[in-house]
Protein backbone atom coordinates (compact mmCIF):
# COMPACT_ATOMS: atom_id res chain seq x y z
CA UNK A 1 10.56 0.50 25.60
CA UNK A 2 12.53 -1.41 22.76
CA UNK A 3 13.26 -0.40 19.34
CA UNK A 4 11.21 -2.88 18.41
CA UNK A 5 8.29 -1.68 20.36
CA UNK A 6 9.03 1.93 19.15
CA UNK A 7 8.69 0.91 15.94
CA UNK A 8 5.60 -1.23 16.25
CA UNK A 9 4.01 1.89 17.87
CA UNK A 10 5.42 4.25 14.97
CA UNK A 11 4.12 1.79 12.04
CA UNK A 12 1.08 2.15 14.15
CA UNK A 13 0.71 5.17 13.76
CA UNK A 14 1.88 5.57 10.17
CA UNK A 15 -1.20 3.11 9.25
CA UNK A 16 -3.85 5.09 10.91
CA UNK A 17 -2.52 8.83 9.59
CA UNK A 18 -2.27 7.16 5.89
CA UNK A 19 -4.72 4.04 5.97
CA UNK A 20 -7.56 6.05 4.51
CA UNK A 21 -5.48 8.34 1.65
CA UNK A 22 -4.28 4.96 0.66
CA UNK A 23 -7.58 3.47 0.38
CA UNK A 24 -9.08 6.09 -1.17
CA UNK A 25 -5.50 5.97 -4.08
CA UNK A 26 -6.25 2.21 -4.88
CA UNK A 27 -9.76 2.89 -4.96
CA UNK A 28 -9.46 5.53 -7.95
CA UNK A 29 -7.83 2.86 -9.62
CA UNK A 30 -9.92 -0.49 -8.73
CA UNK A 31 -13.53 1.11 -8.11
CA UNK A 32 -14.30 -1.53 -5.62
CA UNK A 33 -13.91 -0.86 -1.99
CA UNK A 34 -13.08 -4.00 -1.37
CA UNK A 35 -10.35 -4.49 -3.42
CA UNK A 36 -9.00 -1.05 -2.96
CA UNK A 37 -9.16 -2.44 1.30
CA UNK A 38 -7.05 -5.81 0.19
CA UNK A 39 -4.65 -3.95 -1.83
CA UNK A 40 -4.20 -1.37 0.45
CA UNK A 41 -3.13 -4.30 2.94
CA UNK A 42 -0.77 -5.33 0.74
CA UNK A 43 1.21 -1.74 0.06
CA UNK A 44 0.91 -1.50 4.17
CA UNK A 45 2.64 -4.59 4.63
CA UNK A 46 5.30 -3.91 1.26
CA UNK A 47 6.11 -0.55 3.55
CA UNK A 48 6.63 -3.06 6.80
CA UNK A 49 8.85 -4.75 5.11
CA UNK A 50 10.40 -2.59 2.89
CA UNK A 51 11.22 0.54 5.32
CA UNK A 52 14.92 -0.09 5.46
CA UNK A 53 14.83 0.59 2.10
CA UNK A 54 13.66 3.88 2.16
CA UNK A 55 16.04 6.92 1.17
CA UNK A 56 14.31 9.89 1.94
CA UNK A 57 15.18 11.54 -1.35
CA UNK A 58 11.18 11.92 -0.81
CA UNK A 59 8.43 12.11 1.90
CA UNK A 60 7.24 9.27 3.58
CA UNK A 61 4.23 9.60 1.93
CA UNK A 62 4.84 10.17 -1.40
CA UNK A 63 6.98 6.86 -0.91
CA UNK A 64 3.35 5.00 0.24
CA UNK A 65 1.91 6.41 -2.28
CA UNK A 66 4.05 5.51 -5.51
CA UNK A 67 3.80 1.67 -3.80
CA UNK A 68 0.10 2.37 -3.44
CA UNK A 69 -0.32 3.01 -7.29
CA UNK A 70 1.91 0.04 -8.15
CA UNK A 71 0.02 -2.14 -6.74
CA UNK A 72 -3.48 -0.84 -7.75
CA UNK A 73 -1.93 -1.13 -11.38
CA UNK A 74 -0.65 -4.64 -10.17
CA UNK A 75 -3.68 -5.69 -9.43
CA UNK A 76 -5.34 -4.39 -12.91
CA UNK A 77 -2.46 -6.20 -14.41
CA UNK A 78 -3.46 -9.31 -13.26
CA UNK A 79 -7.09 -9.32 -12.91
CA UNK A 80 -7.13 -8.57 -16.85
CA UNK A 81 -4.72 -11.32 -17.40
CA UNK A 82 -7.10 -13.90 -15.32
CA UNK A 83 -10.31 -12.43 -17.45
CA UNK A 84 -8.13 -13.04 -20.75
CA UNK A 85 -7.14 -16.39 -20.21
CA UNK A 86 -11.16 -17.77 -18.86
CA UNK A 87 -12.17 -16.10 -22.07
C-alpha cells in the first residue's frame, strides 16, 4: 500500500474511534443534533487538513477536541451575529 492509502485508512479510522465524542462535544454547545453533525464535519475535515500541523505536545484527541470546541463556539459566534443583524 501507499502512504497515501495508509493514511486514508488511518484518518479512517481516527473518524470512526472519535466521530461520536465529537458529536456529542459540539452538541453540548449547539443543542441541535444537526448542527452538532455539520460542525462536527467541519472539525473532521480542519483535522484532514490540518494534521501536518500537529505537534504532539498533546494527544491526538485532546487536539480534536480543542478544534471541536472552536468551532461549536464558531458557530454560536456567527449564528448570533446572523440573528442580530435580521433583528
Amino acid at each position: 500500500m501507499s502512504e497515501k492509502t495508509d493514511n486514508i485508512i488511518n484518518f479512517k479510522n481516527l473518524v470512526e474511534t472519535l466521530q461520536k465524542p465529537v458529536r456529542n462535544t459540539c452538541f453540548r454547545f449547539v443543542n441541535y443534533v444537526e448542527d452538532a453533525d455539520d460542525i462536527a464535519q467541519v472539525v473532521f475535515i480542519q483535522v484532514y487538513e490540518s494534521m501536518s500541523n500537529f505537534r504532539e505536545e498533546a494527544q491526538l484527541s485532546t487536539w480534536i477536541y480543542i478544534i471541536a470546541v472552536n468551532k461549536s463556539l464558531d458557530f454560536l459566534r456567527r449564528k448570533k451575529r446572523k440573528k442580530n443583524l435580521v433583528s
